[in-house]
PDB file of N, CA and C in Angstrom:
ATOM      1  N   UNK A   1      13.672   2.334  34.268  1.00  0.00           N
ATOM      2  CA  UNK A   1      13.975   3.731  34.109  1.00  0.00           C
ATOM      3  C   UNK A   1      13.078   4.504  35.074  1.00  0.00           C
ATOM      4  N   UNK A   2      13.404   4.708  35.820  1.00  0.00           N
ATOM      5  CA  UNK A   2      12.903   6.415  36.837  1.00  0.00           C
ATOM      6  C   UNK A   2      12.549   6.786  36.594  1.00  0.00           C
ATOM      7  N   UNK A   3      11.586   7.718  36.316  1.00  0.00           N
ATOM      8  CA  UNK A   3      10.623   8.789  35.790  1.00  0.00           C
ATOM      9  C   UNK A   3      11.392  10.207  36.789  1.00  0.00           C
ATOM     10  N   UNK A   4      10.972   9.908  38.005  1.00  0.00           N
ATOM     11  CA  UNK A   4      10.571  10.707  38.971  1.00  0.00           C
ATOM     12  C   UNK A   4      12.304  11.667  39.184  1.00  0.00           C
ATOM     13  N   UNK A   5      13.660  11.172  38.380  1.00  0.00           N
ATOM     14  CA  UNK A   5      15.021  11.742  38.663  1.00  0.00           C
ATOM     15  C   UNK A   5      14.572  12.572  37.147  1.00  0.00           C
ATOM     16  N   UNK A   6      13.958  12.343  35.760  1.00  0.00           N
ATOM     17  CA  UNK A   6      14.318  12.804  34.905  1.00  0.00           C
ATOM     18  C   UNK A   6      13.442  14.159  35.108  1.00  0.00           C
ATOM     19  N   UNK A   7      12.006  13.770  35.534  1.00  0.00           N
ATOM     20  CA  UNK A   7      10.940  15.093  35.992  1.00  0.00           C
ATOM     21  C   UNK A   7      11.843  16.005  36.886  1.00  0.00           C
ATOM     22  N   UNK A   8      12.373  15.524  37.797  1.00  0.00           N
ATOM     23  CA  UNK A   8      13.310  17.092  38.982  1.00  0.00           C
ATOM     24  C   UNK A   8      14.350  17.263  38.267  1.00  0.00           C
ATOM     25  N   UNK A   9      14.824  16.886  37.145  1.00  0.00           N
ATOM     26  CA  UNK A   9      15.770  17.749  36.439  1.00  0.00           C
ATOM     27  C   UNK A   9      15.162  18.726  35.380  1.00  0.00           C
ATOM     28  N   UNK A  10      13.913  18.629  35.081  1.00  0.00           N
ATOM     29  CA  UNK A  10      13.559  19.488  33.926  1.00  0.00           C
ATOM     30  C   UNK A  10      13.515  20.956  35.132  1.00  0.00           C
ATOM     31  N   UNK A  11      13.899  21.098  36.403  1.00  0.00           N
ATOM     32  CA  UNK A  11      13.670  22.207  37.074  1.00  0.00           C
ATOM     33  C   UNK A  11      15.362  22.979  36.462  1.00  0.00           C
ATOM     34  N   UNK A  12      16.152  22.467  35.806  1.00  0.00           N
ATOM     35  CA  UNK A  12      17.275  22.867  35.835  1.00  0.00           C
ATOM     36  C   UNK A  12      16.627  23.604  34.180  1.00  0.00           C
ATOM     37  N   UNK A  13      17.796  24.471  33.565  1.00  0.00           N
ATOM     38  CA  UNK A  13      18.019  25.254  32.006  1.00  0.00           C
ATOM     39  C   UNK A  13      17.661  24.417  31.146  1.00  0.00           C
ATOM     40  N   UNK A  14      18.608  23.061  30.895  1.00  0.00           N
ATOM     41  CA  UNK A  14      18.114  22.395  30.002  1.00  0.00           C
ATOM     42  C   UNK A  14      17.637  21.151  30.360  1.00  0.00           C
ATOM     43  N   UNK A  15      16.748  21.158  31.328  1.00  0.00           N
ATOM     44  CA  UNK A  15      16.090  19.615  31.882  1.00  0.00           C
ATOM     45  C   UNK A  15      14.899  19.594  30.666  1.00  0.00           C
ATOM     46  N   UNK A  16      14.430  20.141  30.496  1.00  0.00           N
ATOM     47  CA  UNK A  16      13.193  20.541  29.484  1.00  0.00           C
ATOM     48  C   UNK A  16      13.574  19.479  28.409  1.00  0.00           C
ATOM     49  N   UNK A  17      15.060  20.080  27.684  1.00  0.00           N
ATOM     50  CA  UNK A  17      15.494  19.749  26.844  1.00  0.00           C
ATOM     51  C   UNK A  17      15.366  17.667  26.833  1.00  0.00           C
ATOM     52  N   UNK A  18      16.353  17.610  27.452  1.00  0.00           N
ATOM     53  CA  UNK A  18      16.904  16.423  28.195  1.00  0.00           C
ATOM     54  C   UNK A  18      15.293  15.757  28.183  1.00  0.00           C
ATOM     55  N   UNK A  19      14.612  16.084  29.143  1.00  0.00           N
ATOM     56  CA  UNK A  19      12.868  15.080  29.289  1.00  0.00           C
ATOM     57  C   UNK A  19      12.410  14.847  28.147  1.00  0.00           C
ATOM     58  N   UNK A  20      12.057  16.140  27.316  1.00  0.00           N
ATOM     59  CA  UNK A  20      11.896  16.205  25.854  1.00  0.00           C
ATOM     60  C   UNK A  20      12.690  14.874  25.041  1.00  0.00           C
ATOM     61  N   UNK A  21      13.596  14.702  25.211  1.00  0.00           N
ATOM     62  CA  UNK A  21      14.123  14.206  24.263  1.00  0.00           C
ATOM     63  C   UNK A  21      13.897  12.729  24.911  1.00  0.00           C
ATOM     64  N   UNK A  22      14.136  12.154  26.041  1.00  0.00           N
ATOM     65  CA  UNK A  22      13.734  10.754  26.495  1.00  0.00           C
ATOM     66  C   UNK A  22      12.591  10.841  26.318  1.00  0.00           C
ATOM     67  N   UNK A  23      11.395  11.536  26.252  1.00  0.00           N
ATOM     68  CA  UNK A  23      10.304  11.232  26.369  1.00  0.00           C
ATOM     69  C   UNK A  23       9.947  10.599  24.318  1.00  0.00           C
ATOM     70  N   UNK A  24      10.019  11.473  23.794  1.00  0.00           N
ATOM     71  CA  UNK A  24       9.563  11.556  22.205  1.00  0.00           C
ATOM     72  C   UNK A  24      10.775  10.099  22.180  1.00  0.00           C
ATOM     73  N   UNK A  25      12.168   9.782  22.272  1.00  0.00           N
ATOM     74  CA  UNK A  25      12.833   8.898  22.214  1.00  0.00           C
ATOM     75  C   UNK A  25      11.995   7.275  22.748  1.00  0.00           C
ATOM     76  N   UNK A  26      11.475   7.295  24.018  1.00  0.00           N
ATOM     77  CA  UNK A  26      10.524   6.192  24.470  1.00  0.00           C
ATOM     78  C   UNK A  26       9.239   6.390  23.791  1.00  0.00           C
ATOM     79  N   UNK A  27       8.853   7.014  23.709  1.00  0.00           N
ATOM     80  CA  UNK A  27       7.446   6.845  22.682  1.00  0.00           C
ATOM     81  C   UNK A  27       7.579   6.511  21.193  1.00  0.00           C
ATOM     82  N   UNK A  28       8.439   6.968  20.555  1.00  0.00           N
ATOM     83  CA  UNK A  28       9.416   6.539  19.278  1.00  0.00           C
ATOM     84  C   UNK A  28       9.187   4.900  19.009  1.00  0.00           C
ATOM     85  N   UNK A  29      10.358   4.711  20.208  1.00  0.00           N
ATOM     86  CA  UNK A  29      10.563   3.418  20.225  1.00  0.00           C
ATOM     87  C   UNK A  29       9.109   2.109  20.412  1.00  0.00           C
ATOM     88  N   UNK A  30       8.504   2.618  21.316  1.00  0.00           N
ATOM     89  CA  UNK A  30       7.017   1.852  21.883  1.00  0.00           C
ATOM     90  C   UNK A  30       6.457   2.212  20.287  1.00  0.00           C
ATOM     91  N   UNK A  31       5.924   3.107  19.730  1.00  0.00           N
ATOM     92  CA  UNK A  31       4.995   3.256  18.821  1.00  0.00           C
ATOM     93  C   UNK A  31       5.286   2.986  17.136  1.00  0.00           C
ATOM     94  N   UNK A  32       6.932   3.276  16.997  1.00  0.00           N
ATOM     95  CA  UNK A  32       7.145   3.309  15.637  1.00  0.00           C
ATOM     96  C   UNK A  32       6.892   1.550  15.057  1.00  0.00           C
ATOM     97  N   UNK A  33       7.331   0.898  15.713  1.00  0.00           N
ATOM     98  CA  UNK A  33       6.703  -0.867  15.341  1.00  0.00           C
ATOM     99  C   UNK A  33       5.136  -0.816  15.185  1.00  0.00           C
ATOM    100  N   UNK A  34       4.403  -0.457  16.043  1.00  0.00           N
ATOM    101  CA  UNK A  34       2.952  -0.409  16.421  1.00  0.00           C
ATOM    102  C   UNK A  34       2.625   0.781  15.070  1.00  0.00           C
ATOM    103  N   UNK A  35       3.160   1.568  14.433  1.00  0.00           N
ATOM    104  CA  UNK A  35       2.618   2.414  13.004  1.00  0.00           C
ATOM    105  C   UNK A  35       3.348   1.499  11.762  1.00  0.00           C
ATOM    106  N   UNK A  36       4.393   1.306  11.873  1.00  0.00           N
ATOM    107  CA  UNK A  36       4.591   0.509  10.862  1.00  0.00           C
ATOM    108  C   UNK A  36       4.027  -1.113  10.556  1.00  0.00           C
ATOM    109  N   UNK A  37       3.456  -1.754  11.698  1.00  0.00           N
ATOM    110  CA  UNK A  37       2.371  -2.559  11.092  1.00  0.00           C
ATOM    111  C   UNK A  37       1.144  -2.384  10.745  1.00  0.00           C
ATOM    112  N   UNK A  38       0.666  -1.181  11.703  1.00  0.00           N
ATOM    113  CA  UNK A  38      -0.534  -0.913  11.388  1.00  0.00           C
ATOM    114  C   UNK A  38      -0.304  -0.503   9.492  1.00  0.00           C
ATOM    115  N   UNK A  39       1.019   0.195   8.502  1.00  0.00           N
ATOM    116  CA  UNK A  39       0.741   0.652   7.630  1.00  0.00           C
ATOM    117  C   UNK A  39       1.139  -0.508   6.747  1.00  0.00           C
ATOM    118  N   UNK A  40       1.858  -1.463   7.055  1.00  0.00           N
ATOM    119  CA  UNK A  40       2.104  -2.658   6.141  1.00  0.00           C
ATOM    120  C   UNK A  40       0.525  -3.343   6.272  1.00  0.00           C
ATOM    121  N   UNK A  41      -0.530  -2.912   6.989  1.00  0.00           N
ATOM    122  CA  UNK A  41      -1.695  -3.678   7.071  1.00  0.00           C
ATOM    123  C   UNK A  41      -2.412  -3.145   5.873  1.00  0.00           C
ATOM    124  N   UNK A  42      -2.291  -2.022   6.351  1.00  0.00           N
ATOM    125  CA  UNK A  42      -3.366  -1.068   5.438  1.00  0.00           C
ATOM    126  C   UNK A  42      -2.996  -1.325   3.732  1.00  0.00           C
ATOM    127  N   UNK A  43      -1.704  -1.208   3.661  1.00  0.00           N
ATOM    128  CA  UNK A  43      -1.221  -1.681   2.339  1.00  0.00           C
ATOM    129  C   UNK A  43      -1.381  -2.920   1.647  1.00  0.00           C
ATOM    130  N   UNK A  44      -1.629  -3.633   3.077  1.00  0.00           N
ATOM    131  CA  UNK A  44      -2.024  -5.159   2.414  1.00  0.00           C
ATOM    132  C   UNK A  44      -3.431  -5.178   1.800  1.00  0.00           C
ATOM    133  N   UNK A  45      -3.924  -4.533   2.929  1.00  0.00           N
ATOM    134  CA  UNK A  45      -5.611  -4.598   2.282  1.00  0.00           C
ATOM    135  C   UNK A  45      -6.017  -3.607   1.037  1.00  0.00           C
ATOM    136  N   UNK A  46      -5.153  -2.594   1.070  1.00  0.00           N
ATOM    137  CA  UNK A  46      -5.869  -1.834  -0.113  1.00  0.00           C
ATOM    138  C   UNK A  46      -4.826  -2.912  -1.760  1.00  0.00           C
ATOM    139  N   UNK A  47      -3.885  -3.244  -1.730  1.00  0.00           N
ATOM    140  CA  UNK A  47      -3.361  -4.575  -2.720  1.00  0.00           C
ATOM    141  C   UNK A  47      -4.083  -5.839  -2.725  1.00  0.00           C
ATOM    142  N   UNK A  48      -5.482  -5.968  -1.610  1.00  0.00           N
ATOM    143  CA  UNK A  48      -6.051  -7.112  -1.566  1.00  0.00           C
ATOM    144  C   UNK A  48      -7.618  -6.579  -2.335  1.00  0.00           C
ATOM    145  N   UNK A  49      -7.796  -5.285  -2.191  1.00  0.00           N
ATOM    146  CA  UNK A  49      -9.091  -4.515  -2.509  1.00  0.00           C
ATOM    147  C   UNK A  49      -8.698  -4.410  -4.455  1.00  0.00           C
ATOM    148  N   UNK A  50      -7.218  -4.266  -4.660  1.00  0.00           N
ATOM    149  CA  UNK A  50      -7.388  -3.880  -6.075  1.00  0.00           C
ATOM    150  C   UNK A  50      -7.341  -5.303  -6.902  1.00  0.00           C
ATOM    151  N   UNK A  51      -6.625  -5.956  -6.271  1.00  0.00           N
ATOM    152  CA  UNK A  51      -6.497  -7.128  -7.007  1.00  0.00           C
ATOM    153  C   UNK A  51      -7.776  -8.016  -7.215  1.00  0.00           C
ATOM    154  N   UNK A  52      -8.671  -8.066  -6.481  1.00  0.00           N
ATOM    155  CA  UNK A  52     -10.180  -8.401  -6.319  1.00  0.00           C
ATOM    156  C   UNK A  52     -11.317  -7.454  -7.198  1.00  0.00           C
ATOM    157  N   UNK A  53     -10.695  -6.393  -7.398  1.00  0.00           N
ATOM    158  CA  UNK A  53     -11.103  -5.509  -8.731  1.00  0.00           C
ATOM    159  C   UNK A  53     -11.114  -6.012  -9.779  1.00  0.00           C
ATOM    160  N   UNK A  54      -9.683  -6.225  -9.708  1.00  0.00           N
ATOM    161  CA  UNK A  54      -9.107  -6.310 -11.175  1.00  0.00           C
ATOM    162  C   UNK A  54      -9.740  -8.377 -11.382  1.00  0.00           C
ATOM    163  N   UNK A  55      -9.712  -8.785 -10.918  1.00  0.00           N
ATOM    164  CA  UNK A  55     -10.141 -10.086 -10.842  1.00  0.00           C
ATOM    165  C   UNK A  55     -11.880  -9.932 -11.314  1.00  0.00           C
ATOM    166  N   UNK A  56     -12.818  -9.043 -10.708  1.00  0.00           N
ATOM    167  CA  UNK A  56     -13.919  -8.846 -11.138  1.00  0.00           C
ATOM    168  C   UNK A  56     -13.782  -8.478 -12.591  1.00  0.00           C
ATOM    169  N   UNK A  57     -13.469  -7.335 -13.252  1.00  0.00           N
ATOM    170  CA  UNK A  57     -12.870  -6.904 -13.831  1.00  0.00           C
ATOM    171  C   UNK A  57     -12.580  -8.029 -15.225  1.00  0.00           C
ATOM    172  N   UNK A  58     -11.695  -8.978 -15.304  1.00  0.00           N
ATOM    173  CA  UNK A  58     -11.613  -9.683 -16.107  1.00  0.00           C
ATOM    174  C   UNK A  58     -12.798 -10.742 -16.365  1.00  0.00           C
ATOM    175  N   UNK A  59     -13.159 -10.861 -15.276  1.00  0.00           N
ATOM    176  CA  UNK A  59     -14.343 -11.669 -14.896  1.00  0.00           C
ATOM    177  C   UNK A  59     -15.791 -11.236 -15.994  1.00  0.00           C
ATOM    178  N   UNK A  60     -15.629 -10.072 -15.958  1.00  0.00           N
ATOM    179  CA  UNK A  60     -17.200  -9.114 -16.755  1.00  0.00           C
ATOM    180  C   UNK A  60     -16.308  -9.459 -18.253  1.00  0.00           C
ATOM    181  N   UNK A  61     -15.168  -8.926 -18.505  1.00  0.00           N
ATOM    182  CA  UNK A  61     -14.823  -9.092 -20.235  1.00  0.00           C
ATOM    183  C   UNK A  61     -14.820 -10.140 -20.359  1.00  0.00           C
ATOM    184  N   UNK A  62     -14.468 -11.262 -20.028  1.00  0.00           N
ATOM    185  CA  UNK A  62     -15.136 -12.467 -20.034  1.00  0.00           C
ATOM    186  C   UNK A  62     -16.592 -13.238 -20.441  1.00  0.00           C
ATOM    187  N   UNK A  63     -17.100 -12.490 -19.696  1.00  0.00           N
ATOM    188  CA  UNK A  63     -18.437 -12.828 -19.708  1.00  0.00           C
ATOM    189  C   UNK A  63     -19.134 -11.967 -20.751  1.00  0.00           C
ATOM    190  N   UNK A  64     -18.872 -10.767 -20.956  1.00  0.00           N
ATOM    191  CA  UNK A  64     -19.312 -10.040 -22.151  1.00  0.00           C
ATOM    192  C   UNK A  64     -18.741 -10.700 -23.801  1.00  0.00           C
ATOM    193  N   UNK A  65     -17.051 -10.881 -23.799  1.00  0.00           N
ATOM    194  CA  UNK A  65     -16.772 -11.587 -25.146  1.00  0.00           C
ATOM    195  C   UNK A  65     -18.188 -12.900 -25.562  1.00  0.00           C
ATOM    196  N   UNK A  66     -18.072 -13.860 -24.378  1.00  0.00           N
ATOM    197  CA  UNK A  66     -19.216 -14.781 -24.960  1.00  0.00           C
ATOM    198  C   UNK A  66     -20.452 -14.273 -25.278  1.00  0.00           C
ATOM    199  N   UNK A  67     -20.899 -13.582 -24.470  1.00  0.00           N
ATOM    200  CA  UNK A  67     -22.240 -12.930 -24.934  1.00  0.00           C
ATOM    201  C   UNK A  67     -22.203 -12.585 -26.292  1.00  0.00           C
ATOM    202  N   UNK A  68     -20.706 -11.670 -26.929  1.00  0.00           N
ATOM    203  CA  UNK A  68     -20.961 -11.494 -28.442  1.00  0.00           C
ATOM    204  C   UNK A  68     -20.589 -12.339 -28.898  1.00  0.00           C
ATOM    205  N   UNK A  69     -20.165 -13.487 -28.782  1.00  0.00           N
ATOM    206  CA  UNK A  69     -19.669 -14.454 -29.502  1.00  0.00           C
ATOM    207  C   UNK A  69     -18.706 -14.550 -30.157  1.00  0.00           C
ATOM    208  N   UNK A  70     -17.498 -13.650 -29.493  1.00  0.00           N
ATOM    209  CA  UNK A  70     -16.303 -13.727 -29.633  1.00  0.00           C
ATOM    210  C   UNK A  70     -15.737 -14.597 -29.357  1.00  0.00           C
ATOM    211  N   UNK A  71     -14.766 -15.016 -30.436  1.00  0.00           N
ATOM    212  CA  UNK A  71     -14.202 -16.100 -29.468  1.00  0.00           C
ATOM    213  C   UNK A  71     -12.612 -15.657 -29.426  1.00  0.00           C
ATOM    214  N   UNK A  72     -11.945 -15.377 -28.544  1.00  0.00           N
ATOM    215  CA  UNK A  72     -10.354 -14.634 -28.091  1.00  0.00           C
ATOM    216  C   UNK A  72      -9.357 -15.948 -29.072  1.00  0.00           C
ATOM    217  N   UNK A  73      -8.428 -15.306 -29.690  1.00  0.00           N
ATOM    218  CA  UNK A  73      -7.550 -15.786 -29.725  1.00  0.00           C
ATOM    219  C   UNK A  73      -6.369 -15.459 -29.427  1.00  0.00           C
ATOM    220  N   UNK A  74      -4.866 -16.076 -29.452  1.00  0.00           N
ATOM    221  CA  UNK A  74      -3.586 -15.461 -29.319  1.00  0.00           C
ATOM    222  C   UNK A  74      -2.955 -14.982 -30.543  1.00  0.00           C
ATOM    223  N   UNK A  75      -3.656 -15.027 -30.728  1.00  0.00           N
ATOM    224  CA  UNK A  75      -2.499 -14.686 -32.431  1.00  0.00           C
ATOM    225  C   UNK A  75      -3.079 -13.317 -33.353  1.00  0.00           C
ATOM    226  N   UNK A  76      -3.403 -12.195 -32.212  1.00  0.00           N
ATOM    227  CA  UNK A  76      -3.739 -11.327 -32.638  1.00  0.00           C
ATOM    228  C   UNK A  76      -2.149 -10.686 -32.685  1.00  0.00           C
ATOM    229  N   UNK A  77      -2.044  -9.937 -33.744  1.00  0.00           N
ATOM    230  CA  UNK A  77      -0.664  -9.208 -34.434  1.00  0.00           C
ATOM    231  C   UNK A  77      -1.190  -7.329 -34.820  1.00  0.00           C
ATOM    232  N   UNK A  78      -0.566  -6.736 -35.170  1.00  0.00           N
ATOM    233  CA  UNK A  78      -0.264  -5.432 -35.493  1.00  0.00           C
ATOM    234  C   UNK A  78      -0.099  -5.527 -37.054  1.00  0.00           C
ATOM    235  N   UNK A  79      -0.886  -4.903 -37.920  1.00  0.00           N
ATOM    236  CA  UNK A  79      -0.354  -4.896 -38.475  1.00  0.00           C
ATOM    237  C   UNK A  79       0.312  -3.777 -39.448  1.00  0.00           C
ATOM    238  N   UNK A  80       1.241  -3.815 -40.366  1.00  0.00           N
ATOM    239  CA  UNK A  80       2.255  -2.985 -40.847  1.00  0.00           C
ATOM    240  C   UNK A  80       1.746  -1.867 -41.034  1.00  0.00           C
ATOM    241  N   UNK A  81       1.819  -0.793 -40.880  1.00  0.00           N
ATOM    242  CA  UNK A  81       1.356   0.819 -41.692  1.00  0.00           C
ATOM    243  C   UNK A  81      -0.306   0.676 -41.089  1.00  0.00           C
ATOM    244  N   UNK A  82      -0.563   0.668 -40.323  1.00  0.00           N
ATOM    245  CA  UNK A  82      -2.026   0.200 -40.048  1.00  0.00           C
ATOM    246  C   UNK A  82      -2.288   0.408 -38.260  1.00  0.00           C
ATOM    247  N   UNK A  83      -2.829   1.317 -37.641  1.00  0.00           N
ATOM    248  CA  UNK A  83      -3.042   1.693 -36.635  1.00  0.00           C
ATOM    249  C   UNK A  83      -3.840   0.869 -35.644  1.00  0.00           C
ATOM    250  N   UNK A  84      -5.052  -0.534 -36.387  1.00  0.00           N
ATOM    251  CA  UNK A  84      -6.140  -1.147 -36.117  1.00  0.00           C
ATOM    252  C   UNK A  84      -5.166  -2.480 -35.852  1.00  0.00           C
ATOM    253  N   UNK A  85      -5.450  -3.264 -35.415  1.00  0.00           N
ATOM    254  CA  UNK A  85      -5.061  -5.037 -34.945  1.00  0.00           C
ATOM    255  C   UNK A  85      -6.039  -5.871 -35.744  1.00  0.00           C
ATOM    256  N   UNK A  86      -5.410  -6.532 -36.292  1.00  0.00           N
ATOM    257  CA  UNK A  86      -6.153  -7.945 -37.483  1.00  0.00           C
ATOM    258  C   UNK A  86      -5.840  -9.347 -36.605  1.00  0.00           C
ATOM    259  N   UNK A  87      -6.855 -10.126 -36.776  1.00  0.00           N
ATOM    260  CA  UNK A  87      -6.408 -11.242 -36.448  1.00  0.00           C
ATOM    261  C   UNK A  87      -5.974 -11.871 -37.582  1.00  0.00           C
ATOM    262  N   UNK A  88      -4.726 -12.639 -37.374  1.00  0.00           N
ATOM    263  CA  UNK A  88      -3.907 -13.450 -38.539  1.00  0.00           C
ATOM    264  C   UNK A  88      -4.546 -15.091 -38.255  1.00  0.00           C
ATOM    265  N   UNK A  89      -4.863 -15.059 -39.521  1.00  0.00           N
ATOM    266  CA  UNK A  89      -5.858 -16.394 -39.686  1.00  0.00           C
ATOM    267  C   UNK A  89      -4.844 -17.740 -40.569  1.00  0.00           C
TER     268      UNK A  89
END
């Protein structure tokens, strides 16, 4: 692509127009790949920052239940008319 035919037409009414629009159109094209990885990156890392949270995170309640000497079970239930959780024994 020429540069130098699209520049001596912006001397015409709507060359302006016309340059304008190849120009933002080629930069479009060159850059919009080059922002959209850069933002699938960024997204990766801040989903790599929370999940490593949340991994710490379980890691401490963990380590705090033993400290009280809890011991977790599954068979915690709801129970009826009762706002509090019982373990069913």
């Amino acid at each position: 692509m020429a540069l130098l035919p699209i520049v001596a037409a912006a001397g015409s009414g709507s060359g302006d127009l016309v340059v304008g629009l190849l120009i933002g159109c080629v930069l479009g094209v060159l850059v919009g790949p080059a922002f959209r990885s850069w933002q699938a990156y960024r997204e990766w890392a801040d989903a790599s920052r929370e999940v490593r949270l949340a991994d710490r995170l379980l890691e401490k309640m963990e380590i705090d239940a033993d400290l009280d000497g809890h011991v977790p079970t599954d068979h915690a239930v709801p129970t009826a008319g009762r706002t509090r959780w019982q373990v069913r024994r």
